[in-house]
Protein backbone atom coordinates (compact mmCIF):
# COMPACT_ATOMS: atom_id res chain seq x y z
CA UNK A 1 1.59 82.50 -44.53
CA UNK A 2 -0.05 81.34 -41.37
CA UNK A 3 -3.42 82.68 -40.54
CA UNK A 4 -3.57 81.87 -37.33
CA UNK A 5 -1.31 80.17 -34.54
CA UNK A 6 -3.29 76.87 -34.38
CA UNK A 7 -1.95 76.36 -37.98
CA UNK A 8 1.90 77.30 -37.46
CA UNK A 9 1.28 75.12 -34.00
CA UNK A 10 0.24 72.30 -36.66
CA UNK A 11 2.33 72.71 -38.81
CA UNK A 12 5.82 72.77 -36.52
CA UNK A 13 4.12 69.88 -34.88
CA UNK A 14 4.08 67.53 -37.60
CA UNK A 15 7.93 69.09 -38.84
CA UNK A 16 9.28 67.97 -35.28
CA UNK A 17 7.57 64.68 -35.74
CA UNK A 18 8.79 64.19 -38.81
CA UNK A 19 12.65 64.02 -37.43
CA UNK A 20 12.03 62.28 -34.31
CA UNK A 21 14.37 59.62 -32.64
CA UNK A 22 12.45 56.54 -31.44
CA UNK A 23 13.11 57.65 -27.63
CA UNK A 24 11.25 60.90 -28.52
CA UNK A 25 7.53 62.77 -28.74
CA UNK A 26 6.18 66.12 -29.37
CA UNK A 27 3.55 67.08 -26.76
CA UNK A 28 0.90 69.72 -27.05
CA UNK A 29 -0.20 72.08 -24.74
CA UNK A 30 2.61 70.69 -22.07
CA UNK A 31 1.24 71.71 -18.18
CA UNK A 32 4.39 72.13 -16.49
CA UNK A 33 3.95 75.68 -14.91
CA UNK A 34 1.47 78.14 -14.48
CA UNK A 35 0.13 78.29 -17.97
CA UNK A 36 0.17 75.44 -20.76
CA UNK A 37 3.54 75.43 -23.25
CA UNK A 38 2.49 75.17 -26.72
CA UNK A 39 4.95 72.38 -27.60
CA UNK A 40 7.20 69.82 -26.16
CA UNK A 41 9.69 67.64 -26.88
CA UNK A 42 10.45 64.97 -24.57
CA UNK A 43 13.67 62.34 -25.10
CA UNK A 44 13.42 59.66 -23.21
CA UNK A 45 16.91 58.94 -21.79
CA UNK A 46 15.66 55.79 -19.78
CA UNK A 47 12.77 54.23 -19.48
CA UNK A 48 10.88 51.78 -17.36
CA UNK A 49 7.48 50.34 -18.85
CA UNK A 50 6.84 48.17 -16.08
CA UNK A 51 6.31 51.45 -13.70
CA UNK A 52 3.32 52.68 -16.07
CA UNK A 53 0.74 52.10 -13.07
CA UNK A 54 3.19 54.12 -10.44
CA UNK A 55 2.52 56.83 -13.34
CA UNK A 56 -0.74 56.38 -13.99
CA UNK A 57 -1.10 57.46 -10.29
CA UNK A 58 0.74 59.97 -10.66
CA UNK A 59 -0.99 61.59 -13.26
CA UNK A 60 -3.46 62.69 -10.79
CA UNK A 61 -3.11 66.32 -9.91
CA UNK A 62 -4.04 65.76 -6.37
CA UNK A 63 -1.79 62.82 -5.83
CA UNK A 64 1.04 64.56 -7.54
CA UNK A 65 0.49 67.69 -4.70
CA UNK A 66 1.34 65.16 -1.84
CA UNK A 67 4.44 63.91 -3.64
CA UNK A 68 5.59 67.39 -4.11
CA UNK A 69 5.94 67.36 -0.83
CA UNK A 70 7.82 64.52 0.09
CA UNK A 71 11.65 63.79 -0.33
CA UNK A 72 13.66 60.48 -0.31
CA UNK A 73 15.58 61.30 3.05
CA UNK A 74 14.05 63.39 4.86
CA UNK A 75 10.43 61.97 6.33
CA UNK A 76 7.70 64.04 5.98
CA UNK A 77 4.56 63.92 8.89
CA UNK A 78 0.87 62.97 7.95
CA UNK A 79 0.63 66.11 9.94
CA UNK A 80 2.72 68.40 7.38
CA UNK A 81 1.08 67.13 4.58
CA UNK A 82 -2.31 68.15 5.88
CA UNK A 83 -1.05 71.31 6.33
CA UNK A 84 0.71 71.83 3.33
CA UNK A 85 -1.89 69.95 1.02
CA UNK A 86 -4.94 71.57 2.39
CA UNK A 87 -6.67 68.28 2.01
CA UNK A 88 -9.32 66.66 4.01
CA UNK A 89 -8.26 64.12 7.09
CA UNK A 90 -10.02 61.41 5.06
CA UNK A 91 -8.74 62.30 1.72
CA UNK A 92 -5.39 62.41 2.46
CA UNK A 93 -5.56 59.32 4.29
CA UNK A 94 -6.90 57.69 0.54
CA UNK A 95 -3.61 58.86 -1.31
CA UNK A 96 -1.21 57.99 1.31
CA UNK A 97 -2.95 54.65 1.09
CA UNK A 98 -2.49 54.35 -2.61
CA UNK A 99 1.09 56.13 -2.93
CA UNK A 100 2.17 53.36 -0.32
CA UNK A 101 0.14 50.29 -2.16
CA UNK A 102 2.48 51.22 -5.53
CA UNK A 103 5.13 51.64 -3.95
CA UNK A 104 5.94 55.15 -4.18
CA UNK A 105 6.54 56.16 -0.94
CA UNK A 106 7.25 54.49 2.64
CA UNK A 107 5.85 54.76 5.70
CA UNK A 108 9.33 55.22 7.72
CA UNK A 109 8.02 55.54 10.95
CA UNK A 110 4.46 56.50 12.64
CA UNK A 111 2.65 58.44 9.95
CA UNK A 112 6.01 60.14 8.35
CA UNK A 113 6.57 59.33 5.18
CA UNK A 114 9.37 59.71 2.03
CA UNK A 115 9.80 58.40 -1.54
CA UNK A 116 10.01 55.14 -1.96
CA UNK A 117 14.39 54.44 -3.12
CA UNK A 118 12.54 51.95 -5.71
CA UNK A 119 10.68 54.81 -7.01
CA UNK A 120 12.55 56.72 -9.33
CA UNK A 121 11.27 59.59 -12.03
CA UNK A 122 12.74 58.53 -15.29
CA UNK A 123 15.64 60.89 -17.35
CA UNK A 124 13.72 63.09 -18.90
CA UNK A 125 15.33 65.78 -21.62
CA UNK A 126 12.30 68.74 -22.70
CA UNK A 127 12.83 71.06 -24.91
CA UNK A 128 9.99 73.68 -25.39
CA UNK A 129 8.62 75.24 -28.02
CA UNK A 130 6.51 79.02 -27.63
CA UNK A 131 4.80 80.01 -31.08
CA UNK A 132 3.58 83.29 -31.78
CA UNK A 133 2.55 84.85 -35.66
CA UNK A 134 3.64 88.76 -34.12
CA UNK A 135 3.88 89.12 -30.12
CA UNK A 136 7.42 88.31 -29.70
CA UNK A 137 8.19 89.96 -26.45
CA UNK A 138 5.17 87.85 -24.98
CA UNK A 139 6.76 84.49 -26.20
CA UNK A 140 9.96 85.38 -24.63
CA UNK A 141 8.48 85.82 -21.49
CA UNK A 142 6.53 82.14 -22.05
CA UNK A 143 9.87 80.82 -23.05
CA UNK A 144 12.47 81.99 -20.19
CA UNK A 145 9.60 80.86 -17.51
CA UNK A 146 9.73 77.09 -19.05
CA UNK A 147 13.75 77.79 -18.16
CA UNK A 148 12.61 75.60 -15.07
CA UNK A 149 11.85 72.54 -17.19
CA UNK A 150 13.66 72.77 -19.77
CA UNK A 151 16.89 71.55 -21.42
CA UNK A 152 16.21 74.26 -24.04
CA UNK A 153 13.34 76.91 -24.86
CA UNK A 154 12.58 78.32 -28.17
CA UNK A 155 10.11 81.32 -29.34
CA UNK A 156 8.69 79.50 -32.97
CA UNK A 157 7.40 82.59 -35.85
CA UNK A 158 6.87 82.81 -39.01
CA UNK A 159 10.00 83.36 -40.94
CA UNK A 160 9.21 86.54 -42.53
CA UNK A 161 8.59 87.67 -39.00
CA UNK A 162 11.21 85.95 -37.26
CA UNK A 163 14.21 87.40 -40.00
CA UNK A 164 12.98 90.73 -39.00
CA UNK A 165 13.15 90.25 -35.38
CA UNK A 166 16.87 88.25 -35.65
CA UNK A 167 17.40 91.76 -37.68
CA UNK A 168 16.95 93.97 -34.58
CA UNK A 169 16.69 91.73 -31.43
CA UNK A 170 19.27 89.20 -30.88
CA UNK A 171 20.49 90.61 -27.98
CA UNK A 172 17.20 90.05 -26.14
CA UNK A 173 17.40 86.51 -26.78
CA UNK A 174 20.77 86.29 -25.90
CA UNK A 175 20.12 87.68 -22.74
CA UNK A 176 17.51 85.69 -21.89
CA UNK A 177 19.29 82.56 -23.29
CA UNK A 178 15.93 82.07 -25.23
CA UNK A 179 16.58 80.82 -29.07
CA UNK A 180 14.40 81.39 -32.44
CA UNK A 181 13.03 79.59 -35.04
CA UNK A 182 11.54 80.54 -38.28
CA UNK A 183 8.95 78.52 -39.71
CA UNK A 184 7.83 78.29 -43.59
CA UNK A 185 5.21 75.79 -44.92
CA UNK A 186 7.90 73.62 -45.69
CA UNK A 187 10.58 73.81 -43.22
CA UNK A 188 11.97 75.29 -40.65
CA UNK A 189 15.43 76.52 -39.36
CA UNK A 190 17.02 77.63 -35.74
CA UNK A 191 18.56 81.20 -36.79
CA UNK A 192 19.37 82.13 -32.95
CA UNK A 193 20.18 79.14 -30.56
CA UNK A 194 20.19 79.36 -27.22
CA UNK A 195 22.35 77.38 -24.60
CA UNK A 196 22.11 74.34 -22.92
CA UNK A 197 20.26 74.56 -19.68
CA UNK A 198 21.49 72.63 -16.47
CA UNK A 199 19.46 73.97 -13.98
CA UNK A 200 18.16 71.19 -11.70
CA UNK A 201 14.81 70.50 -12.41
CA UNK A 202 12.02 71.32 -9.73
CA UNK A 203 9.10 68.87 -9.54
CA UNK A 204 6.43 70.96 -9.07
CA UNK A 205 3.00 68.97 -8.99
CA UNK A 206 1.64 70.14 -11.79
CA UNK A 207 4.97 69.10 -13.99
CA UNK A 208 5.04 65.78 -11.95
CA UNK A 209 1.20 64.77 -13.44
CA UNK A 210 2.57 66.53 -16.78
CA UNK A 211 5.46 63.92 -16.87
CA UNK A 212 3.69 60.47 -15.81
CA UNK A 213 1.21 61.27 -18.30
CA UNK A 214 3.97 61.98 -21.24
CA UNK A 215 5.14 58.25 -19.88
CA UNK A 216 1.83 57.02 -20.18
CA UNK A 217 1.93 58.22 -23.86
CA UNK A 218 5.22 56.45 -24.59
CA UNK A 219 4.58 53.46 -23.33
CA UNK A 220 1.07 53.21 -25.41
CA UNK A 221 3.67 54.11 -28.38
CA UNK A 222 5.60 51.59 -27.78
């Protein structure tokens, strides 16, 4: 059915897209951990387009690190950062610089620093999406790690596969609160769902960059 996983990517890709909301879009190859997710979709509970700049700054890996590091109570030193960041006195110094001019953090007292109470990351909803033609085990393993992201996390297969799978190994996917979907070339169908994750998210730098750029992307969509 699918010769390779590029084409069931593809082809679940533009299914998803097909039944989006307005306040939704599919993402490929998501950074948001160690190791891209396949597929993404973000809602869009609220949504500021007059922060894209504070974004577009934070898309920056490196700038993302520093903020990773910083809280909205409790001030952070230019002296912790160095050490936690690794960076160079001088390099630092240039994102602190720029994080301040836009507003996303405050300088609180003498080099100490926290997030800006005007800076806020929007409501975000993810669900993600792990495709795989045969390794199943593998994409469960993909799919419970994006657990820390993620409102829900799917494995995506073929449906011949996927049927066969249900058959014998539901209770691995129960256990892992990880659910299934089986793709044809004309549809697809959740045949194990998985439950709703409230784990609080943790803002990791590379999911920080991951998330100003998918706000980027929606406000050039809209």
């Amino acid at each position: 059915m699918f010769r390779y996983e590029l084409d069931l990517q593809n082809e679940f890709k533009k299914m998803l897209e097909n039944n989006l909301d307005k306040n939704e879009v599919v993402l490929k190859e998501f950074d948001a951990r160690f190791g891209n997710v396949d597929l993404v979709k973000v809602s869009y509970k609220s949504f500021n387009p007059s922060l894209e700049q504070q974004f577009k700054i934070l898309s920056n890996h490196a700038t993302s690190v520093v903020v990773a590091f910083l809280h909205k109570k409790q001030k952070r030193s230019f002296k912790y950062l160095h050490e936690k960041t690794g960076y160079t006195y001088d390099y630092l110094k240039k994102i602190i610089k720029t994080l301040k001019k836009y507003n996303i953090i405050n300088e609180v007292s003498e080099n100490c620093f926290v997030i800006s109470d005007t800076f806020n990351f929007p409501k975000l909803k993810f669900i993600s999406y792990e495709l795989k033609l045969k390794d199943w085990q593998h994409a469960v393993f993909q799919a419970k790690k994006n657990e820390v992201f993620s409102y829900k996390s799917f494995v995506v297969m073929p449906d011949d596969i996927a049927l066969k799978i249900k058959a014998k190994h539901t209770d691995i996917f129960k256990l892992y609160n990880v659910g299934l979907i089986a793709v044809n070339k004309n549809s697809y169908k959740i045949i194990i769902n998985c439950k709703v994750n409230n784990t609080k998210i943790i803002y990791n730098p590379t999911l920080i960059s991951s998330i100003a750029k998918s706000v980027i992307l929606k406000n050039q969509i809209n």
